[in-house]
C-alpha atoms as a PDB file:
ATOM      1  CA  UNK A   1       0.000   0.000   0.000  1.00  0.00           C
ATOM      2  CA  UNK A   2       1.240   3.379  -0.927  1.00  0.00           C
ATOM      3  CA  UNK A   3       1.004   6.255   1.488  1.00  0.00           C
ATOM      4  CA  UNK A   4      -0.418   9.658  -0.400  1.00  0.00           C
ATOM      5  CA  UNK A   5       0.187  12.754   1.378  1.00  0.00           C
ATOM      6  CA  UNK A   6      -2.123  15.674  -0.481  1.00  0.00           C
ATOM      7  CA  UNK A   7      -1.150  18.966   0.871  1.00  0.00           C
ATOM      8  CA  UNK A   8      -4.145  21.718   1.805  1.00  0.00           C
ATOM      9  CA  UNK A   9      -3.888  25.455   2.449  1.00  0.00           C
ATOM     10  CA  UNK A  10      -5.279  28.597   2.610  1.00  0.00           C
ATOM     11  CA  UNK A  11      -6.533  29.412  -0.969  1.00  0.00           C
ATOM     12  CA  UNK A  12      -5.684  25.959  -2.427  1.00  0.00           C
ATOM     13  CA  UNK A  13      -7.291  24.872  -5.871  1.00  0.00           C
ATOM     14  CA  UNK A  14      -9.874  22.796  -5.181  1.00  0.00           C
ATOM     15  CA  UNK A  15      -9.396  21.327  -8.848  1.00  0.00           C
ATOM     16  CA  UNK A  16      -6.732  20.438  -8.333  1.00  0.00           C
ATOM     17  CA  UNK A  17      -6.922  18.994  -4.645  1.00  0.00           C
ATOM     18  CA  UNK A  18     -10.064  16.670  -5.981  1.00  0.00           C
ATOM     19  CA  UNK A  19      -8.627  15.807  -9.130  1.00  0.00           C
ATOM     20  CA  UNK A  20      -6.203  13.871  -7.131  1.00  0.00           C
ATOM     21  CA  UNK A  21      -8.176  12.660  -4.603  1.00  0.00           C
ATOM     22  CA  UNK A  22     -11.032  11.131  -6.824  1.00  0.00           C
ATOM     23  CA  UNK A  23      -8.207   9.376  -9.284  1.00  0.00           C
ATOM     24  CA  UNK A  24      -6.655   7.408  -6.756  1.00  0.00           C
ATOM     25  CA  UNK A  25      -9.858   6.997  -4.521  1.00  0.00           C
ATOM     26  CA  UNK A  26     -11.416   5.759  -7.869  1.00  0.00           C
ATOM     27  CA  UNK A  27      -8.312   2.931  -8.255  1.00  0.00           C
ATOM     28  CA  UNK A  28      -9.343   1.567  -4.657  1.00  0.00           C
ATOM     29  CA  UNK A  29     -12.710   1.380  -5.733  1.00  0.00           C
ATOM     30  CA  UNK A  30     -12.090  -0.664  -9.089  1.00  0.00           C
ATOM     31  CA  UNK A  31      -9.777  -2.617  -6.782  1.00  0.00           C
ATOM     32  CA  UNK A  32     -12.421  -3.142  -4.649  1.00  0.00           C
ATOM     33  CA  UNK A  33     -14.245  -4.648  -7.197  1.00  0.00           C
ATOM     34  CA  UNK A  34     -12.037  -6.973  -8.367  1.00  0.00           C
ATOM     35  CA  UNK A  35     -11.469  -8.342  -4.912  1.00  0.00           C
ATOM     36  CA  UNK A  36      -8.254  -6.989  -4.804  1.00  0.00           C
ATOM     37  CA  UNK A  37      -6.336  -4.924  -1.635  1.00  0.00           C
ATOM     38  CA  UNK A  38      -6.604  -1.105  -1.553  1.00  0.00           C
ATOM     39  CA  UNK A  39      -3.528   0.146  -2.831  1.00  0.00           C
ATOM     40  CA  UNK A  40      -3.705   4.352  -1.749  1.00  0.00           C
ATOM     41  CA  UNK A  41      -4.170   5.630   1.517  1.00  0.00           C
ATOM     42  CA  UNK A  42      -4.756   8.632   1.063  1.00  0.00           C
ATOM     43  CA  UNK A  43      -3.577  11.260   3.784  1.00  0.00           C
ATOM     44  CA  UNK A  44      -4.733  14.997   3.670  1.00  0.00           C
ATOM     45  CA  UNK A  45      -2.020  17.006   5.769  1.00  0.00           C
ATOM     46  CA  UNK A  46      -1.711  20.568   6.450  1.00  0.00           C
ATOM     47  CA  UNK A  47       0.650  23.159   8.710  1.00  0.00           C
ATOM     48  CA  UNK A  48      -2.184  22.501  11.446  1.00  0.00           C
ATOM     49  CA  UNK A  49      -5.861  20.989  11.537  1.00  0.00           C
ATOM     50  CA  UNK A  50      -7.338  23.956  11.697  1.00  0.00           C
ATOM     51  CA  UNK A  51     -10.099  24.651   8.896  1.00  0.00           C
ATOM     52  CA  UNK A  52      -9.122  26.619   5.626  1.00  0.00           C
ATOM     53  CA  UNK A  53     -11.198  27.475   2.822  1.00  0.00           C
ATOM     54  CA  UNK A  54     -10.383  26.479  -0.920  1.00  0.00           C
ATOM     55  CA  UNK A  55     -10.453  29.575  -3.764  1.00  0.00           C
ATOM     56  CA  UNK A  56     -13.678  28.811  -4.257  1.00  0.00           C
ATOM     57  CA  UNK A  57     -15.121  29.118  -0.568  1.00  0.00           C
ATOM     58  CA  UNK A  58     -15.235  25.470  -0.102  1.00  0.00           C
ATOM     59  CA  UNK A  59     -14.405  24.754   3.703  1.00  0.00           C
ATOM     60  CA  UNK A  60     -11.326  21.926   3.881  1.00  0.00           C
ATOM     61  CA  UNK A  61      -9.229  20.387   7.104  1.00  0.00           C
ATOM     62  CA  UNK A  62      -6.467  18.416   7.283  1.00  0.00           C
ATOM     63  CA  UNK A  63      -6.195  14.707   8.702  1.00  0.00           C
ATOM     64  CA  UNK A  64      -2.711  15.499  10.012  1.00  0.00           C
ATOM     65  CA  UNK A  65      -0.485  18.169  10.787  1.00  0.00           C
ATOM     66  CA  UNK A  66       3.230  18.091   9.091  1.00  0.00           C
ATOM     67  CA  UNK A  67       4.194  17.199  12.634  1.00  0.00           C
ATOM     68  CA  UNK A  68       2.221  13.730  12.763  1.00  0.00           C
ATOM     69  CA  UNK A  69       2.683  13.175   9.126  1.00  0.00           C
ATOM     70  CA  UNK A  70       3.303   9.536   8.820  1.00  0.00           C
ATOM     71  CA  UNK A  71       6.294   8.152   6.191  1.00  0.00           C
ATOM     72  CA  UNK A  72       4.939   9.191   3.130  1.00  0.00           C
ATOM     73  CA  UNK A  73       5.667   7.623  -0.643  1.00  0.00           C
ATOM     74  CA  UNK A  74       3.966  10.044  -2.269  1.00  0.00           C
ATOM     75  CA  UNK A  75       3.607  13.720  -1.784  1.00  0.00           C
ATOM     76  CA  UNK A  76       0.594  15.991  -3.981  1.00  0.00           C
ATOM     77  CA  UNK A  77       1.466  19.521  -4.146  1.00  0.00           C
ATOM     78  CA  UNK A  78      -2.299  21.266  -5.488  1.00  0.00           C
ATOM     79  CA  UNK A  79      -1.738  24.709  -7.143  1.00  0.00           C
ATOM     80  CA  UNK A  80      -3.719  27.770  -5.565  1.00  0.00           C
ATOM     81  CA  UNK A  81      -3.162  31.549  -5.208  1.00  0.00           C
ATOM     82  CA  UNK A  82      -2.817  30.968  -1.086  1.00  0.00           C
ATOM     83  CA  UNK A  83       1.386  28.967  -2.510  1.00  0.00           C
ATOM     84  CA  UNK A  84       2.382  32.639  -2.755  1.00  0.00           C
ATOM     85  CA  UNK A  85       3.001  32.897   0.996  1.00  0.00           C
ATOM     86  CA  UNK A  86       3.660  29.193   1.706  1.00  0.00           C
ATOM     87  CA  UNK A  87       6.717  29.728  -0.996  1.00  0.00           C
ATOM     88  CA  UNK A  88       8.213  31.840   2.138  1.00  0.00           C
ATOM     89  CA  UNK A  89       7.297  29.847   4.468  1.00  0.00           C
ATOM     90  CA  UNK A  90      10.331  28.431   6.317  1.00  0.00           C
ATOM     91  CA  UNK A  91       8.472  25.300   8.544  1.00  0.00           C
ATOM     92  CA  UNK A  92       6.856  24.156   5.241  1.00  0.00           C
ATOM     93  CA  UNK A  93       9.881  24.500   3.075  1.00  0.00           C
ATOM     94  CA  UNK A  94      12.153  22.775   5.417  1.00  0.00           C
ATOM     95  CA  UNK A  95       9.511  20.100   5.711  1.00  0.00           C
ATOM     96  CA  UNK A  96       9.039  19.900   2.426  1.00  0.00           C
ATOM     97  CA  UNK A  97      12.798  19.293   1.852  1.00  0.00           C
ATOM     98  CA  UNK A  98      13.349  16.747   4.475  1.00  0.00           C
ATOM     99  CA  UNK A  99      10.765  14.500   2.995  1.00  0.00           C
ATOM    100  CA  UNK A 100      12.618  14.275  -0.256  1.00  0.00           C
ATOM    101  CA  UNK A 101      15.041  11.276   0.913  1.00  0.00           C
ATOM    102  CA  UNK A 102      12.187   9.083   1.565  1.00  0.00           C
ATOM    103  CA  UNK A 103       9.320   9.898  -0.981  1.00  0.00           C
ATOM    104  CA  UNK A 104       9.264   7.538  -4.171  1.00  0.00           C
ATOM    105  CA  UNK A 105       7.368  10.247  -6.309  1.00  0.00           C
ATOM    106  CA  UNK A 106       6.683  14.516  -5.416  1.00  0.00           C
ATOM    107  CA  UNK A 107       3.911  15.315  -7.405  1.00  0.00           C
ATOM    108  CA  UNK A 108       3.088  19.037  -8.342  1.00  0.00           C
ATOM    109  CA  UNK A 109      -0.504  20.184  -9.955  1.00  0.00           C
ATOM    110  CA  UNK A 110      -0.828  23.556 -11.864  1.00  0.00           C
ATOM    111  CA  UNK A 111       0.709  26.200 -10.083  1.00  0.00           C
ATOM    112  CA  UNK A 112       1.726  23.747  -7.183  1.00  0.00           C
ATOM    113  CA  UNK A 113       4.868  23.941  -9.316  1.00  0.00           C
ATOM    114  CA  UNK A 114       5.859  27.527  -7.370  1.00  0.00           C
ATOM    115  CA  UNK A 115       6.137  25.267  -4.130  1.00  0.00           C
ATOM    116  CA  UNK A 116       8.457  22.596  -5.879  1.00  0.00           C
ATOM    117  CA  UNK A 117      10.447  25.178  -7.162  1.00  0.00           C
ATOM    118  CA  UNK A 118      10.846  26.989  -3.974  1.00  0.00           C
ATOM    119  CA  UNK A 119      11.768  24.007  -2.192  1.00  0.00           C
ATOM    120  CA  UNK A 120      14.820  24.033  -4.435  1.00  0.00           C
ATOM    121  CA  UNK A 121      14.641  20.166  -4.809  1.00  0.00           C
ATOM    122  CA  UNK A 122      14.412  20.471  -8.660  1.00  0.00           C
ATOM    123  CA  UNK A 123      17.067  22.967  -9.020  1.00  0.00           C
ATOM    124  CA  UNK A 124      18.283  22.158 -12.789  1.00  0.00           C
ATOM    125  CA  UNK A 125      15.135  20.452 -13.472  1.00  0.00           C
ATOM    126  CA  UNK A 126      12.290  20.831 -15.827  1.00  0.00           C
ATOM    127  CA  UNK A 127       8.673  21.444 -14.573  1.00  0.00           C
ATOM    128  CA  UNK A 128       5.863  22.153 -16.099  1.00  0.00           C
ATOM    129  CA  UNK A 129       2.377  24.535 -14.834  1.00  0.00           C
ATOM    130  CA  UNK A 130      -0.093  26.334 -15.885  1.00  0.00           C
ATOM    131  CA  UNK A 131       0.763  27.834 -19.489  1.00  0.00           C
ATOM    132  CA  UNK A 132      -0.491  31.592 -17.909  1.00  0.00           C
ATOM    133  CA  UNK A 133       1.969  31.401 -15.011  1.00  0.00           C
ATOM    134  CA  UNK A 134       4.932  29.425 -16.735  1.00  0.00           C
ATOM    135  CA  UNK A 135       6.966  32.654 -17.231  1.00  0.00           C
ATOM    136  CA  UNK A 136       6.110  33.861 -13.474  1.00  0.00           C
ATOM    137  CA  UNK A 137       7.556  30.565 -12.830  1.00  0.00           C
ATOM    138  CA  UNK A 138      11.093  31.207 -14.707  1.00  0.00           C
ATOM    139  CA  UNK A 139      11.192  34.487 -13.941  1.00  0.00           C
ATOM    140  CA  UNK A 140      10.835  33.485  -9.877  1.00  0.00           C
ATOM    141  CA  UNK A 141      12.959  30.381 -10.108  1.00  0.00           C
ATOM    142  CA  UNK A 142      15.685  30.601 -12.530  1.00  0.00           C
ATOM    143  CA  UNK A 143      17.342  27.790 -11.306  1.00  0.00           C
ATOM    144  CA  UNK A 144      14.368  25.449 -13.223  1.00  0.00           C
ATOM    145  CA  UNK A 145      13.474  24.854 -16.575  1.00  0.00           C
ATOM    146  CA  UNK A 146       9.808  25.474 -17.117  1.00  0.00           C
ATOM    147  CA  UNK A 147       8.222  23.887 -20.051  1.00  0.00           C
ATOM    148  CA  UNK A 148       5.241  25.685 -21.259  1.00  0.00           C
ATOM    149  CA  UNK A 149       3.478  23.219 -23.494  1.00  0.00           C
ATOM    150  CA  UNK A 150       3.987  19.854 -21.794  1.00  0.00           C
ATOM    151  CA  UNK A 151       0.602  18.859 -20.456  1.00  0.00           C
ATOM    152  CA  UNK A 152       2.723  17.193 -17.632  1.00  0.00           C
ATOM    153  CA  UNK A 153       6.385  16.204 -16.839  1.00  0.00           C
ATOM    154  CA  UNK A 154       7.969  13.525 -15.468  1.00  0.00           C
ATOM    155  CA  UNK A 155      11.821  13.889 -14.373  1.00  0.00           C
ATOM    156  CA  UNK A 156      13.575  11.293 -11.920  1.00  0.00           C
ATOM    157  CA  UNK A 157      10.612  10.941  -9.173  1.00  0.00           C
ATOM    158  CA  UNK A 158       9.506  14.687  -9.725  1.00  0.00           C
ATOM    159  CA  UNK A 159       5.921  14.703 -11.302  1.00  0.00           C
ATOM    160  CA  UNK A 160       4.587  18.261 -12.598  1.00  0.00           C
ATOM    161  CA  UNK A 161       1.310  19.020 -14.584  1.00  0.00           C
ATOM    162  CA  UNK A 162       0.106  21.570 -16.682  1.00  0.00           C
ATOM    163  CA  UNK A 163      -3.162  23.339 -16.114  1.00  0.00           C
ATOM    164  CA  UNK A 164      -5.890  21.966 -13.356  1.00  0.00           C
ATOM    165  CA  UNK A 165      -7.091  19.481 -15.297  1.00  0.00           C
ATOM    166  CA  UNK A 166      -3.799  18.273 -16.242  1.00  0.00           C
ATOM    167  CA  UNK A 167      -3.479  17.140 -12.919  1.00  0.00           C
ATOM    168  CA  UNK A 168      -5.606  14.157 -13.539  1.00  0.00           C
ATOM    169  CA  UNK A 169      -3.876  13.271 -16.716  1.00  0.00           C
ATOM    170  CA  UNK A 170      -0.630  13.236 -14.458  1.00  0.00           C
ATOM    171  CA  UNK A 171      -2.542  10.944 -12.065  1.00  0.00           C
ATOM    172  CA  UNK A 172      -3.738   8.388 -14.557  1.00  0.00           C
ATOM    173  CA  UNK A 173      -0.035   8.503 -15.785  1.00  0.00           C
ATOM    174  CA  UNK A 174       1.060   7.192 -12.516  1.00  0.00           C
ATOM    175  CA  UNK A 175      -1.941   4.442 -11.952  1.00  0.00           C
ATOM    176  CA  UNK A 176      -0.739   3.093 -15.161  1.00  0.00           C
ATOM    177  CA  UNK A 177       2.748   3.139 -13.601  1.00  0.00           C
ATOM    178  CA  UNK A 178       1.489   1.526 -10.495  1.00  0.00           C
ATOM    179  CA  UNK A 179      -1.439  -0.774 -11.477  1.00  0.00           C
ATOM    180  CA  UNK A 180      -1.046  -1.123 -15.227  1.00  0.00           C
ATOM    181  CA  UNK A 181      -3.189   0.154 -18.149  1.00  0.00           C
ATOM    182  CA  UNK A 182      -6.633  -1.881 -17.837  1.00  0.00           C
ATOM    183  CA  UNK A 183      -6.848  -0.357 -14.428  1.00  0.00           C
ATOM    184  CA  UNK A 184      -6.202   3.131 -15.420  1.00  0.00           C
ATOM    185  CA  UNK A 185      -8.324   3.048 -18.526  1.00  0.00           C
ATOM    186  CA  UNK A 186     -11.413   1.849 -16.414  1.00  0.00           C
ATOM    187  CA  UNK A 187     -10.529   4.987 -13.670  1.00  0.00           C
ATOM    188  CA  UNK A 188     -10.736   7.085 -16.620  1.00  0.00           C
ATOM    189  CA  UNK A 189     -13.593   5.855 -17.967  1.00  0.00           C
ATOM    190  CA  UNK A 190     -15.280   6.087 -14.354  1.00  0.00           C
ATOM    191  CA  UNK A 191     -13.979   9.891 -14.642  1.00  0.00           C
ATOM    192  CA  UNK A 192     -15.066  10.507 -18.010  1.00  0.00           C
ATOM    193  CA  UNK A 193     -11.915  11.178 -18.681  1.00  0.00           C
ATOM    194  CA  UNK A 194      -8.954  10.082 -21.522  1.00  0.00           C
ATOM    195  CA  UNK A 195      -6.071   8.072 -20.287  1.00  0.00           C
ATOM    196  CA  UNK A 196      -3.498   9.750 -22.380  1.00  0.00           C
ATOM    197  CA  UNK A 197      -4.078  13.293 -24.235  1.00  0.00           C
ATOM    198  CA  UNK A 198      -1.112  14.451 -25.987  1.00  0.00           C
ATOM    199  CA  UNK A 199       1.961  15.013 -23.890  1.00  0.00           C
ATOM    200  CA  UNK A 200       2.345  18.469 -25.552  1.00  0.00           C
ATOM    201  CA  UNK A 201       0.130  21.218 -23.546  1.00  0.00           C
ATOM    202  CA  UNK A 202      -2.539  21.244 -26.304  1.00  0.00           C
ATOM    203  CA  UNK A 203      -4.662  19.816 -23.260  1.00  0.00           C
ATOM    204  CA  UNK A 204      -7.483  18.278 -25.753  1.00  0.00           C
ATOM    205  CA  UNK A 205      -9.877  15.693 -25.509  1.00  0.00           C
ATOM    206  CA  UNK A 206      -9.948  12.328 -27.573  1.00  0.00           C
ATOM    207  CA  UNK A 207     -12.839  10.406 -28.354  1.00  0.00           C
ATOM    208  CA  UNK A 208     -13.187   8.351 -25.511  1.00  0.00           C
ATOM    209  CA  UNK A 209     -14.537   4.901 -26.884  1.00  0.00           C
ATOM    210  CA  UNK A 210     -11.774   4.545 -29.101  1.00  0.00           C
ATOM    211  CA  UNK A 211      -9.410   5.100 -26.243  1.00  0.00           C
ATOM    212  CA  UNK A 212     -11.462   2.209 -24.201  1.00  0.00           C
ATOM    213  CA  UNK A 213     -10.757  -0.195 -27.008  1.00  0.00           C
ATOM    214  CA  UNK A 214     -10.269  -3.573 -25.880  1.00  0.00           C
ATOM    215  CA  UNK A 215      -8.204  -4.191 -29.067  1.00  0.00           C
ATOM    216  CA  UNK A 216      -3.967  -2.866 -28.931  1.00  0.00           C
ATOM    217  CA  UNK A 217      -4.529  -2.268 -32.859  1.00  0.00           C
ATOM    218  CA  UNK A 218      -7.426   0.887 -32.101  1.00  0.00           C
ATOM    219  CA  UNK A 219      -4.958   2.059 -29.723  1.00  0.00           C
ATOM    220  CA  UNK A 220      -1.831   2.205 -31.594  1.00  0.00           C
ATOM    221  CA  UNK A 221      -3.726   3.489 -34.262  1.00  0.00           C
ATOM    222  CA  UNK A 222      -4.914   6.501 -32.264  1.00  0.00           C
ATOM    223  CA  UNK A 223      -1.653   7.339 -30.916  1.00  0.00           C
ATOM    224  CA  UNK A 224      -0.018   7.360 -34.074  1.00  0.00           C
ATOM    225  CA  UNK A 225      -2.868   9.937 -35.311  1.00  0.00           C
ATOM    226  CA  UNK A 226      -2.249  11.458 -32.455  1.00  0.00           C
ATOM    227  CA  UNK A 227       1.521  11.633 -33.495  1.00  0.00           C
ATOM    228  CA  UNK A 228       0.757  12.628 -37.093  1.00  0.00           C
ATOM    229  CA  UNK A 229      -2.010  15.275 -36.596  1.00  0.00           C
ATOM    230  CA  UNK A 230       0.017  17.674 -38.945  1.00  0.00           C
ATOM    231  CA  UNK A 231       0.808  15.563 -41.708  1.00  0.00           C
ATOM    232  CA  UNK A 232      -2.167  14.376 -44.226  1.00  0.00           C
ATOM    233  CA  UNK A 233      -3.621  11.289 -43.119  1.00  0.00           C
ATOM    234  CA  UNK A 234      -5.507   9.046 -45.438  1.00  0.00           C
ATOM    235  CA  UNK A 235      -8.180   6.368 -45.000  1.00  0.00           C
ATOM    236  CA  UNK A 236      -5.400   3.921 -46.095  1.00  0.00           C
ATOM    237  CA  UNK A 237      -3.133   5.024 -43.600  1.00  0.00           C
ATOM    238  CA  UNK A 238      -5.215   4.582 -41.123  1.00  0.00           C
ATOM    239  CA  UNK A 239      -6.571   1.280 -42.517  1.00  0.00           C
ATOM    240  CA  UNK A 240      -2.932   0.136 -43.081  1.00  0.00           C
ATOM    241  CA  UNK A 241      -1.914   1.175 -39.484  1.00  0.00           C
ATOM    242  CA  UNK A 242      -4.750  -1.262 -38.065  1.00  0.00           C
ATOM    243  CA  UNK A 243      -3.924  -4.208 -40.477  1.00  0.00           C
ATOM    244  CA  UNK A 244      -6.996  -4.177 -42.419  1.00  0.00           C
ATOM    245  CA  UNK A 245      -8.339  -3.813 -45.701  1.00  0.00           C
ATOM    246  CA  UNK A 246      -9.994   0.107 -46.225  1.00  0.00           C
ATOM    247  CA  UNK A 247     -13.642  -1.173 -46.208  1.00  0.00           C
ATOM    248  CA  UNK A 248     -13.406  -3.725 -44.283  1.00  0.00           C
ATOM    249  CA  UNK A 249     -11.846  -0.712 -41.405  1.00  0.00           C
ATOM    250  CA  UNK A 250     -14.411   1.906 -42.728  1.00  0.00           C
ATOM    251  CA  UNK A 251     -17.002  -0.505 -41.812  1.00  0.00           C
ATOM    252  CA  UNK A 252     -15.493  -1.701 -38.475  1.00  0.00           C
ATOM    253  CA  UNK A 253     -14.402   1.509 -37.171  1.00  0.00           C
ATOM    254  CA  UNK A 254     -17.805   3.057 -37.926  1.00  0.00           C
ATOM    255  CA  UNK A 255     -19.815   0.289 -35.914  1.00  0.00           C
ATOM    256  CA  UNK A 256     -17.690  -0.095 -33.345  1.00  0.00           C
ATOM    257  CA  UNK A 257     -17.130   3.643 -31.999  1.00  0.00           C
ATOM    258  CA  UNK A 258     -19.791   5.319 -33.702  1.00  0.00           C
ATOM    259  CA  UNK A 259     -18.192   7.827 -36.043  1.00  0.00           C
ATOM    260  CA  UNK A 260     -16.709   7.620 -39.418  1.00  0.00           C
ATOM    261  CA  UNK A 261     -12.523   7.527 -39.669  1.00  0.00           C
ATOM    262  CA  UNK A 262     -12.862  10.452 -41.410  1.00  0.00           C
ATOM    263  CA  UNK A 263     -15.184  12.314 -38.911  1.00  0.00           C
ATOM    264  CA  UNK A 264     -12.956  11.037 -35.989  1.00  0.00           C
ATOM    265  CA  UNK A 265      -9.365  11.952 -37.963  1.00  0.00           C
ATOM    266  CA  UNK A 266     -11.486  15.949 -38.326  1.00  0.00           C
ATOM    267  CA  UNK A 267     -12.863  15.887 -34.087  1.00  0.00           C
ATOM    268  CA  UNK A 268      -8.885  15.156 -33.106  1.00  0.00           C
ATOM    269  CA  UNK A 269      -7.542  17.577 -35.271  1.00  0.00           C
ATOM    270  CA  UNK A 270     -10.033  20.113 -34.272  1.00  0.00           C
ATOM    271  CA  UNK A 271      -9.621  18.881 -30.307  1.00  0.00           C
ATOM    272  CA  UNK A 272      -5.922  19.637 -30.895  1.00  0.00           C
ATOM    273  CA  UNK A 273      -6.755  23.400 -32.411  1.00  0.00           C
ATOM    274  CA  UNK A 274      -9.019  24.372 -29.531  1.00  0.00           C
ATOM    275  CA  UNK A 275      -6.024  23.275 -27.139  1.00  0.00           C
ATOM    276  CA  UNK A 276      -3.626  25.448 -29.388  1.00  0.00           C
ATOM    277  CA  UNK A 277      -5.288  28.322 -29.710  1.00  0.00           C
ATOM    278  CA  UNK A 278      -5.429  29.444 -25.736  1.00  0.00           C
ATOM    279  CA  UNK A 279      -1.521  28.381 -25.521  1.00  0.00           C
ATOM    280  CA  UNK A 280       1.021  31.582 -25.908  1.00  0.00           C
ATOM    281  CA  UNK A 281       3.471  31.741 -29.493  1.00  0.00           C
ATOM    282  CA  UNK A 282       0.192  29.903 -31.483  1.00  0.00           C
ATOM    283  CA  UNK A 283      -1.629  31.975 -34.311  1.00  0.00           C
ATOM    284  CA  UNK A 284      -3.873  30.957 -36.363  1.00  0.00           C
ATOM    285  CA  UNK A 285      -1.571  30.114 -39.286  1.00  0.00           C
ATOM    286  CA  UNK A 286       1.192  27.944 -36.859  1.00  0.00           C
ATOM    287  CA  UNK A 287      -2.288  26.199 -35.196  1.00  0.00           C
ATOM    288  CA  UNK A 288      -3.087  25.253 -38.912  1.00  0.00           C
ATOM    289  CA  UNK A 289       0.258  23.694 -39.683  1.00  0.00           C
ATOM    290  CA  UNK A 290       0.461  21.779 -36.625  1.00  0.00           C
ATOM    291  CA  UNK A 291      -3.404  20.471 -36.570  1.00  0.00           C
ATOM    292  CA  UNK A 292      -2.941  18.960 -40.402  1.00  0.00           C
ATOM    293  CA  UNK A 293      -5.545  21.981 -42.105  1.00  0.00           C
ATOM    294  CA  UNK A 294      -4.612  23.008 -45.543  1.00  0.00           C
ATOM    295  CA  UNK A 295      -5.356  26.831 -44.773  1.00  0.00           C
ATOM    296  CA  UNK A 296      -7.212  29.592 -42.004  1.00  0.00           C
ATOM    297  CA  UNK A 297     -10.024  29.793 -43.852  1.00  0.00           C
ATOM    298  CA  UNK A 298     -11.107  26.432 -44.418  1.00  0.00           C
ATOM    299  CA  UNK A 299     -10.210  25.548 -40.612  1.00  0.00           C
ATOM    300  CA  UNK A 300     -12.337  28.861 -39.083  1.00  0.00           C
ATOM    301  CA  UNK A 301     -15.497  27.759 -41.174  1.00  0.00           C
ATOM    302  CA  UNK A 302     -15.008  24.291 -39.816  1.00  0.00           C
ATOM    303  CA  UNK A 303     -14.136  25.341 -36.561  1.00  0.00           C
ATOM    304  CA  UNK A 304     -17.513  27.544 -36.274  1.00  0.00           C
ATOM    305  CA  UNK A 305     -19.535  25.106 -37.336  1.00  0.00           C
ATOM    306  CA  UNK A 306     -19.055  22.433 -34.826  1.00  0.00           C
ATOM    307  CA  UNK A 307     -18.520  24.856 -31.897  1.00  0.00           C
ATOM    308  CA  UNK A 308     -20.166  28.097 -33.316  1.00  0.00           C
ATOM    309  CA  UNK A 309     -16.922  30.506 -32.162  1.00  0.00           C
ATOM    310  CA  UNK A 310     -14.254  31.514 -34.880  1.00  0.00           C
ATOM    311  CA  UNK A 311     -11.474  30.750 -33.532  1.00  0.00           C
ATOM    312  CA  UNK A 312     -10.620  34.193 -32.808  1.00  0.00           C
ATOM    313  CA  UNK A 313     -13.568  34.480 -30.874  1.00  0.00           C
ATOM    314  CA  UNK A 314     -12.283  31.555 -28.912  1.00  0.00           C
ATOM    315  CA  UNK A 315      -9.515  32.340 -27.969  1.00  0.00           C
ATOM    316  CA  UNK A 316     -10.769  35.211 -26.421  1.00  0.00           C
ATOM    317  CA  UNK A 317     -13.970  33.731 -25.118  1.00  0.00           C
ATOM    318  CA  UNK A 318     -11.812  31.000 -23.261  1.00  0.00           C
ATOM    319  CA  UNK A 319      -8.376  32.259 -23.052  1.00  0.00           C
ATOM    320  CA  UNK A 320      -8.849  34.970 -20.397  1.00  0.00           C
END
């Protein structure tokens, strides 16, 4: 059994916080099921018991003070606004710091990165956050590389996600680690979530019944799509890639998920835009090249069709 240790604060994300929580509560539960031991226990620690509230109001308390913290092999750092003043705070740094030795994995969420960082741990290491804070991050910490796009980051046993719901994807990553990939597909499922999105912070969705395929040849074929989204891709690619004959995959594909391969190839490369388009150094011409679209105007009639924005509009609709 693994020993979590999720950290809570004053002005702590509560994304980011439950996104954790629920993925590896969710594991015990499919364990459960299949007769099998819990494998998380789950600890919720804090610089005292005392009650704090989330960003969004929601009232939170620890299990366990730092103090009584038992030996922990994993440690969840949630993002928040209330990090600012734990990144000078001396008892939670030094705590922080004198867990490292023992901890198999130190996770980070969002803009639970500034604590990592502070801690000085991952001096000369890469981390990743949330895209809007990713320069406030290099700026602040020099010392680490921060990688923009990656929807999450793995270096030694330091763990880092991109953007709240990142988080999650970073979870799943380790239950597949832990547990293997039929347990972490049916979490996801359970979460209505996709096991793997890119690991470039385009942070979009894939369809989720392909990803659920029993079959390895669905799944390779998705991740080499996935791979290829700016080249052309053909029906006899795609075909090829899953060892069939083109009808006899047009037909398959189409019964089985529910969608064309064409109309699936067009909802990827469309999931990928809508990622692109609210990450910094992507207009609309570079978000073309890299989602496989032949030109802007093509893509923005397309795009406002299936989710009646331009992409323009989008971007500034969603992108703050």
């Amino acid at each position: 059994m693994k020993q979590v240790g999720i950290f809570i604060y004053e002005q702590v994300q509560a994304v980011d916080l439950a996104g954790a929580l629920d993925t590896f509560g969710q594991a015990n539960e499919e364990l459960k099921k299949l007769g099998r031991p819990t494998f998380y226990q789950i600890h919720l620690l804090g610089l005292n018991t005392q009650p704090v509230r989330a960003e969004n109001g929601l009232k939170l308390m620890a299990d366990v003070a730092l103090n009584d913290c038992p030996a922990l092999d994993y440690l969840v750092l949630p993002g928040g606004s209330g990090n600012q003043q734990l990144q000078q705070n001396s008892v939670f740094l030094d705590w922080l710091r004198s867990q490292d030795s023992q901890l198999e994995k130190l996770i980070s969420i969002c803009t639970g990165a500034f604590l990592l960082a502070a801690s000085g741990l991952v001096n000369g290491k890469t981390l990743s956050t949330h895209w809007r804070f990713a320069q406030q991050l290099q700026d602040a910490f020099p010392a680490v590389q921060v990688n923009a796009e990656a929807l999450y980051h793995k270096e030694d046993k330091y763990y880092s996600s991109g953007g709240m719901t990142a988080g999650i994807d970073l979870c799943l990553t380790i239950l597949e680690e832990d547990l293997g990939l039929h347990l972490a597909q049916t979490v996801a499922q359970e979460l209505v979530m996709y096991l793997r999105r890119s690991g470039n912070q385009t942070q979009y969705s894939r369809p989720l019944t392909v990803q659920a395929s029993e079959e390895t040849r669905f799944i390779q074929l998705q991740q080499w799509v996935l791979d290829n989204l700016h080249r052309p891709i053909g029906l006899a690619q795609m075909a090829d890639k899953a060892c069939l004959s083109e009808r006899h995959f047009r037909r398959i594909f189409t019964q089985r998920f529910g969608l064309s391969p064409s109309r699936y190839l067009e909802q990827l490369r469309l999931d990928r835009a809508r990622s692109l388009l609210l990450c910094d150094g992507y207009n609309l011409e570079r978000v073309c090249q890299e989602c496989g679209f032949s030109g802007a105007n093509s893509f923005g009639r397309l795009f406002k069709l299936r989710f009646g924005f331009t992409p323009m509009d989008y971007r500034t609709h969603f992108g703050g």
